[in-house]
C-alpha atoms as a PDB file:
ATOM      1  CA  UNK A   1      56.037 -77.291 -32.526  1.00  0.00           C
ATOM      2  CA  UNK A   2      58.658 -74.565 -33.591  1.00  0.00           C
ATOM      3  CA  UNK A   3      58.827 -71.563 -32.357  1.00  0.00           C
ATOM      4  CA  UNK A   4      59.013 -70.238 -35.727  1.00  0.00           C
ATOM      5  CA  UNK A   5      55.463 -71.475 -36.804  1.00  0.00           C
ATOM      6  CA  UNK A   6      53.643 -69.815 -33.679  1.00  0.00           C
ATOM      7  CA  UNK A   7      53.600 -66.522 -35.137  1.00  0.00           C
ATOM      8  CA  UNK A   8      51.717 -68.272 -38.533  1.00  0.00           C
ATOM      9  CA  UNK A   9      49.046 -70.052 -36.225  1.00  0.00           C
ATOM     10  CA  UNK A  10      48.686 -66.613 -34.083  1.00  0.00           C
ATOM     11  CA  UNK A  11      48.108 -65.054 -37.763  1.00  0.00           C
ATOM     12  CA  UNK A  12      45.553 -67.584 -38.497  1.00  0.00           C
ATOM     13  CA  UNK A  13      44.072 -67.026 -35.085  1.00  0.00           C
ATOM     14  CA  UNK A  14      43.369 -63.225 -35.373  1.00  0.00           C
ATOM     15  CA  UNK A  15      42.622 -63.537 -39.381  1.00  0.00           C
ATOM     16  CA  UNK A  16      39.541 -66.181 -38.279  1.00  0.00           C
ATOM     17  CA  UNK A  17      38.987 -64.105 -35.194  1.00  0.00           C
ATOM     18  CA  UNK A  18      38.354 -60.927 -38.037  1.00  0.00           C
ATOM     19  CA  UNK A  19      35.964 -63.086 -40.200  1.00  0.00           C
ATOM     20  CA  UNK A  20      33.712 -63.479 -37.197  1.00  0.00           C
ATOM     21  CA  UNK A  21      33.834 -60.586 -35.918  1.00  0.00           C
ATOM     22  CA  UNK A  22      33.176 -58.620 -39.285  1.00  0.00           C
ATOM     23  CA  UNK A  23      30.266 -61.314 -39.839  1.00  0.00           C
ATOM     24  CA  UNK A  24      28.716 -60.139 -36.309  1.00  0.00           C
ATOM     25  CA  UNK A  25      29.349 -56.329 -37.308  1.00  0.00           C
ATOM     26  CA  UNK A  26      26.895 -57.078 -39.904  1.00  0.00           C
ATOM     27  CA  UNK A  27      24.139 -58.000 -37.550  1.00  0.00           C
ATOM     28  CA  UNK A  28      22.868 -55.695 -34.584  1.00  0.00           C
ATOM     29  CA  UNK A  29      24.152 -56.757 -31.169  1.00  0.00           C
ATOM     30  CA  UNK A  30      22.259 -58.808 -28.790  1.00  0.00           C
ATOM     31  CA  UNK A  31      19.495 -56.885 -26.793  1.00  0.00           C
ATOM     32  CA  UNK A  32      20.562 -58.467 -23.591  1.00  0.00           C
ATOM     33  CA  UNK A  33      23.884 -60.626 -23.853  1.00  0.00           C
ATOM     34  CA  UNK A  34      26.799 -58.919 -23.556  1.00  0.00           C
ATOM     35  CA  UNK A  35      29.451 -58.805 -26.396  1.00  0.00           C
ATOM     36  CA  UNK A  36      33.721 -59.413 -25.666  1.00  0.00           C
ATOM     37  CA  UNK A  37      35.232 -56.748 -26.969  1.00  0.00           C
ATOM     38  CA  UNK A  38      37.661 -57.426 -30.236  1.00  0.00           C
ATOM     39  CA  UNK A  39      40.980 -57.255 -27.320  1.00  0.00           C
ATOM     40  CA  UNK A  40      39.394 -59.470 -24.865  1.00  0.00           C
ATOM     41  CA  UNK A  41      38.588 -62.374 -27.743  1.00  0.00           C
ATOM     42  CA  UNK A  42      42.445 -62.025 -28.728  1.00  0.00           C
ATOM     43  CA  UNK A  43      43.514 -62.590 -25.670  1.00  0.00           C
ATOM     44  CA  UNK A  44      41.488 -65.533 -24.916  1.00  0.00           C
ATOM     45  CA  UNK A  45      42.810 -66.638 -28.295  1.00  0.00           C
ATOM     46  CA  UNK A  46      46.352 -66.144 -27.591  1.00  0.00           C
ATOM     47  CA  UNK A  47      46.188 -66.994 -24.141  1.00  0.00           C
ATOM     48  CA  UNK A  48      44.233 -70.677 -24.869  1.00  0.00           C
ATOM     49  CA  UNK A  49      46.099 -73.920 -25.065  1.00  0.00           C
ATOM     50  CA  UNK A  50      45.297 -73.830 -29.186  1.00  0.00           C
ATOM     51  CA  UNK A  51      48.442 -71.533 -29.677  1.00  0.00           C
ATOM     52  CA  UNK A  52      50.985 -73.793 -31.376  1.00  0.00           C
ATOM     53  CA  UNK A  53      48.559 -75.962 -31.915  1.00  0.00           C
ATOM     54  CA  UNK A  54      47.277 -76.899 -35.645  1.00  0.00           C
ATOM     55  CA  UNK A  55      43.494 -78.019 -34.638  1.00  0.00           C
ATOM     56  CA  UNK A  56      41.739 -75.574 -32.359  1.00  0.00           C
ATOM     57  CA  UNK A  57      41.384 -75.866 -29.299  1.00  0.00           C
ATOM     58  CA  UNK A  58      37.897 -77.261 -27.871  1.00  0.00           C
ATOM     59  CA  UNK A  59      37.255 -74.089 -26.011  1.00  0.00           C
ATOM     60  CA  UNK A  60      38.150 -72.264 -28.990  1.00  0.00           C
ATOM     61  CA  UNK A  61      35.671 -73.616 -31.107  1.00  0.00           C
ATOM     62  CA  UNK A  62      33.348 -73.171 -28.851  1.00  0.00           C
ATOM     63  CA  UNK A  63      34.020 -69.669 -27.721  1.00  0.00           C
ATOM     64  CA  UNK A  64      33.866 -69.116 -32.037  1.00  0.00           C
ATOM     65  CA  UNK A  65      30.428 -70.761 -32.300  1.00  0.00           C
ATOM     66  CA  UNK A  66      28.953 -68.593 -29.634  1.00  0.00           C
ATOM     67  CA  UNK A  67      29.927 -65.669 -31.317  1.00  0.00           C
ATOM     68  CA  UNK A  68      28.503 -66.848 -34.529  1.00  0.00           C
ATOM     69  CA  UNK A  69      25.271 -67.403 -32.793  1.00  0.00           C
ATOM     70  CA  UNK A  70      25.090 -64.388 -31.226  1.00  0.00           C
ATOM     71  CA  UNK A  71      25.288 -62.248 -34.034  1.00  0.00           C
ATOM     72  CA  UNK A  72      22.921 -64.547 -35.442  1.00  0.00           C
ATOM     73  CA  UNK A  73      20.766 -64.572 -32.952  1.00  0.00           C
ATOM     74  CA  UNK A  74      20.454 -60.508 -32.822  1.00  0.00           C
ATOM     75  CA  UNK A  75      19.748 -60.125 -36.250  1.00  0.00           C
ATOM     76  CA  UNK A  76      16.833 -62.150 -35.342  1.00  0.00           C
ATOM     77  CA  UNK A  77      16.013 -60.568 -32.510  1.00  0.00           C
ATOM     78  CA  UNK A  78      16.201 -57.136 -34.107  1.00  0.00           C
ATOM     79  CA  UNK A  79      15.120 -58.143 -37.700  1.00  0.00           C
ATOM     80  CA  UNK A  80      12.338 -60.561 -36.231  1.00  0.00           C
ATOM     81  CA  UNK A  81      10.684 -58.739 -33.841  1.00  0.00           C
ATOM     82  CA  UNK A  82       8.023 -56.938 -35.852  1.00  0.00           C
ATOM     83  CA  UNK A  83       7.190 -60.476 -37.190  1.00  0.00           C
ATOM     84  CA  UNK A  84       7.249 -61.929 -34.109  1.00  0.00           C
ATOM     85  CA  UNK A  85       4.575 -59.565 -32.721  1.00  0.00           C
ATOM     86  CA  UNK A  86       2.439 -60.095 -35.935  1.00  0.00           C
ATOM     87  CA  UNK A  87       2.669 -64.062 -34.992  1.00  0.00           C
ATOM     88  CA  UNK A  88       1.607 -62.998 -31.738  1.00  0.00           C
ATOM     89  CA  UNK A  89      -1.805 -64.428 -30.470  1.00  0.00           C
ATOM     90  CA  UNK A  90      -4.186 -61.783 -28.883  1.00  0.00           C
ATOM     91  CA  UNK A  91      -3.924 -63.682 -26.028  1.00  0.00           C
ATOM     92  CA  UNK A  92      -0.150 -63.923 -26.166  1.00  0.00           C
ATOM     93  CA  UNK A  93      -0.004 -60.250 -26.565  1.00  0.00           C
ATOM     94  CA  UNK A  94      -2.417 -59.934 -23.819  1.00  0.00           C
ATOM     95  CA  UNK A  95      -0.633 -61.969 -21.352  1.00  0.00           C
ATOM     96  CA  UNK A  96       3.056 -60.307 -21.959  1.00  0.00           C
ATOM     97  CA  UNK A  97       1.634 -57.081 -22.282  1.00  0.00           C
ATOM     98  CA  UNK A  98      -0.117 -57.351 -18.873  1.00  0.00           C
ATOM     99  CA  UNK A  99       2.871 -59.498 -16.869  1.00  0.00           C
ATOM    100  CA  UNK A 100       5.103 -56.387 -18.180  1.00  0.00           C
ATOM    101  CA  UNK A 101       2.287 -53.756 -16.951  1.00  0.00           C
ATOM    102  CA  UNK A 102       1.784 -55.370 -13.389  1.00  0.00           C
ATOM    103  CA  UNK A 103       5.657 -55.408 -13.044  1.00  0.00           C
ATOM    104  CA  UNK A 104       6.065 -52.006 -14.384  1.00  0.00           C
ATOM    105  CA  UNK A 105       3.283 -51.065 -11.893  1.00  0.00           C
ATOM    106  CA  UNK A 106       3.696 -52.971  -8.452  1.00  0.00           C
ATOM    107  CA  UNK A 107       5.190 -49.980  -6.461  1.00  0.00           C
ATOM    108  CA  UNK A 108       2.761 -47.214  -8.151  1.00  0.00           C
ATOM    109  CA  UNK A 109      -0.472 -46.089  -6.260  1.00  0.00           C
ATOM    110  CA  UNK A 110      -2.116 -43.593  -8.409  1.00  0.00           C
ATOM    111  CA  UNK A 111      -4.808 -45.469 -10.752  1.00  0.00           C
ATOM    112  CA  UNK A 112      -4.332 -42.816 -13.428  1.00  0.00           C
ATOM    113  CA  UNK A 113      -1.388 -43.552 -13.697  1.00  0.00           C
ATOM    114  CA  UNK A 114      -1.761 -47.370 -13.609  1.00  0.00           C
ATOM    115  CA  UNK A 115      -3.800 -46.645 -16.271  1.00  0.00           C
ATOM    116  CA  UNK A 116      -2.309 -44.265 -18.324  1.00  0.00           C
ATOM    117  CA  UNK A 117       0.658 -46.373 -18.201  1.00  0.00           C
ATOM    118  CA  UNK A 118       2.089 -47.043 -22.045  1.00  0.00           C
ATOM    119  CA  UNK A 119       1.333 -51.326 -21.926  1.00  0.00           C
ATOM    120  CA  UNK A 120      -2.075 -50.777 -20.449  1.00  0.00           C
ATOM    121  CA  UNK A 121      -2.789 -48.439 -23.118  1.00  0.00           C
ATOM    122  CA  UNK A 122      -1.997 -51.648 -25.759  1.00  0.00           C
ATOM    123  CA  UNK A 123      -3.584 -53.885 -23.816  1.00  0.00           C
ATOM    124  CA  UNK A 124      -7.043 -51.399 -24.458  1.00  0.00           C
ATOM    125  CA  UNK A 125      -6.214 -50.945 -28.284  1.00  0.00           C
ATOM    126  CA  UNK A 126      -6.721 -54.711 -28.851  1.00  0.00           C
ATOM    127  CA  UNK A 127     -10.250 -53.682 -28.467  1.00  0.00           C
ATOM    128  CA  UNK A 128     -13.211 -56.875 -28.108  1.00  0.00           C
ATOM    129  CA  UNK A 129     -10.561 -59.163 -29.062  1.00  0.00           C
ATOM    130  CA  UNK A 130      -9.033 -58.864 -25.885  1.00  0.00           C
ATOM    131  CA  UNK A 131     -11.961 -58.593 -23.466  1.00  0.00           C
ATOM    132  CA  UNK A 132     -12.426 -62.219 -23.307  1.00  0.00           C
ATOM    133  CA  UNK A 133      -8.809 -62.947 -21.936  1.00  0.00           C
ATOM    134  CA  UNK A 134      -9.663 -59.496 -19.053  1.00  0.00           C
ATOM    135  CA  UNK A 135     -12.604 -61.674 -17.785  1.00  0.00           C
ATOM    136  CA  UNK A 136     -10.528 -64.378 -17.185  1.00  0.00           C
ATOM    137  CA  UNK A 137      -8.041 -62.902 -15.877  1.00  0.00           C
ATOM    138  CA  UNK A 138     -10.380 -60.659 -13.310  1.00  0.00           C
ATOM    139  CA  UNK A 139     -12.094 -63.337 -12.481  1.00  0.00           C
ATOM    140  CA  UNK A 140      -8.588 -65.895 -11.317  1.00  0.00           C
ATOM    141  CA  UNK A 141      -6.529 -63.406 -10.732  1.00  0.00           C
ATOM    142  CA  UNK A 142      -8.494 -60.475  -9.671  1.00  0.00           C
ATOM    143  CA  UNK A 143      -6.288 -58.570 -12.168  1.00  0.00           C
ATOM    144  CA  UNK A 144      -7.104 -54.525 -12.378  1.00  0.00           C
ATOM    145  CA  UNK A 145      -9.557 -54.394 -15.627  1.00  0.00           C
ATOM    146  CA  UNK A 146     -12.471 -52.694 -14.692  1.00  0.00           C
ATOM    147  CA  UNK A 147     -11.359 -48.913 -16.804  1.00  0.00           C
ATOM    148  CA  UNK A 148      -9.884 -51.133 -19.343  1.00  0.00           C
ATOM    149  CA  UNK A 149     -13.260 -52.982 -19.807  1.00  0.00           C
ATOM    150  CA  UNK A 150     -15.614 -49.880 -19.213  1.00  0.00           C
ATOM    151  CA  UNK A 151     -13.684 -48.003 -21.763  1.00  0.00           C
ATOM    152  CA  UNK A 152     -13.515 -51.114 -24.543  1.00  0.00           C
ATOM    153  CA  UNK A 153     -17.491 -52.251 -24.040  1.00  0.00           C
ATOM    154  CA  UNK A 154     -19.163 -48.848 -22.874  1.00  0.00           C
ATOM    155  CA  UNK A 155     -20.920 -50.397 -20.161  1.00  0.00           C
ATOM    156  CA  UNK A 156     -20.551 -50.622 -16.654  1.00  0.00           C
ATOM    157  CA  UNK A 157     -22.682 -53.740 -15.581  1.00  0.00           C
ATOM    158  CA  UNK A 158     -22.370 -53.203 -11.442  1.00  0.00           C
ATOM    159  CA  UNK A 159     -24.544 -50.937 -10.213  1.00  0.00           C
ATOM    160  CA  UNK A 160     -22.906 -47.432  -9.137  1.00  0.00           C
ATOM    161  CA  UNK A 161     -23.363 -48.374  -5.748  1.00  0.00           C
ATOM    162  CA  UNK A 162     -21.307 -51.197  -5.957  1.00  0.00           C
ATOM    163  CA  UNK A 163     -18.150 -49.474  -7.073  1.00  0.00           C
ATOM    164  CA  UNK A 164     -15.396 -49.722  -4.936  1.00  0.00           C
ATOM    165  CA  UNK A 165     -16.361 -53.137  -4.178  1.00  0.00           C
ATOM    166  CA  UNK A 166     -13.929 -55.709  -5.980  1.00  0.00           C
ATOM    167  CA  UNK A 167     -15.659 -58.717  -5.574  1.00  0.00           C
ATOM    168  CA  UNK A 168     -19.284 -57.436  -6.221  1.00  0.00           C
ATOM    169  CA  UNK A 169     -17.875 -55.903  -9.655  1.00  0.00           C
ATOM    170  CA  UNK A 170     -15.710 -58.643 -10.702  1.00  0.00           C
ATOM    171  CA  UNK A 171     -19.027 -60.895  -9.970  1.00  0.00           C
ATOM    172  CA  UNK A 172     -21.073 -58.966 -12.133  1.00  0.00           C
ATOM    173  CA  UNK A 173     -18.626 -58.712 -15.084  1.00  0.00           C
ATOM    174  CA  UNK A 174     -17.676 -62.346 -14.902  1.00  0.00           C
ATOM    175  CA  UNK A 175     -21.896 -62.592 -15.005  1.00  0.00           C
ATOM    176  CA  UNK A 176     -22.049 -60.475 -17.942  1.00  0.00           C
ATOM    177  CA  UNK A 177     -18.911 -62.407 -19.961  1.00  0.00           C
ATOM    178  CA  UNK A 178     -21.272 -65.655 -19.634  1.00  0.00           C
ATOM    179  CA  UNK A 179     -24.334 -64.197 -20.872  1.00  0.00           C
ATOM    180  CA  UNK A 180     -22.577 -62.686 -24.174  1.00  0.00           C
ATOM    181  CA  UNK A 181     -20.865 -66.001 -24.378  1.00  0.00           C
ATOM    182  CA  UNK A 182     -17.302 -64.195 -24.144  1.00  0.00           C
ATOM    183  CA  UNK A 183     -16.268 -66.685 -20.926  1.00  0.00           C
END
């Protein structure tokens, strides 16, 4: 190839190089993958084995595609994720919810704040609809319900004298979920 034509193909590189990347201005960037700056996607355009060449380079193509997806993947991710929560299952919600609480929580001690904390507080405003999924969780994984369930039901079906005892309280509200048919 000429020398003479390189400068035209570099053109053509940086003018496709502006389409994408004012196409993925448009859309938010991605929450979590990170985006090549403008420079660095030059460079790899200049520096790939497509300069001089009139078809682009595999790696080229492919580098472009990503890009393309990315920005079209955060405007769903940004755009879609109201809708995405509305899809949501209660028990979808309720298992995300509390595999992001327990994570949140594993180092903290105080129970007020355990509870206080902001995804335990939406696991409680999903209200009866989510009481049958706390059972069943308490009563595999011996997961930390009991304020959750006090405060949603208004009942406390242990005895007093119990509290403080895990297994006698998950036991009685595992008894109570089968007799209002919620387990």
């Amino acid at each position: 190839m000429p020398d003479q034509l390189a400068p035209i193909y570099d053109a053509a590189n940086k003018a496709l190089l502006g389409s994408i990347l004012f196409s993925a201005a448009l859309a938010p960037a991605p929450l979590l993958v990170p985006q090549p700056t403008q420079d660095e996607v030059i460079e790899y355009l200049l520096s790939s084995s497509s300069r001089g060449n009139p078809f682009f380079d595999q790696n080229v193509t492919i580098s472009i595609l990503k890009c393309d997806a990315q920005a079209h993947a955060a405007a769903h991710i940004r755009g879609g994720a109201a809708i995405a929560e509305a899809q949501e299952t209660v028990a979808e919600r309720f298992h995300r919810l509390a595999a992001e609480w327990s994570k949140e929580v594993q180092n903290v001690s105080s129970l007020t704040a355990m509870t206080a904390h902001p995804k335990y507080r939406q696991i409680v405003d999903l209200k009866w609809d989510v009481v049958p999924f706390m059972l069943i969780d308490l009563q595999e994984n011996h997961g930390f319900w009991f304020p959750a369930l006090r405060e949603i039901t208004g009942i406390q079906p242990f005895d007093p004298s119990e509290a403080g005892n895990s297994k006698r309280m998950i036991n009685a509200w595992v008894r109570w979920g089968k007799r209002k048919q919620l387990i």
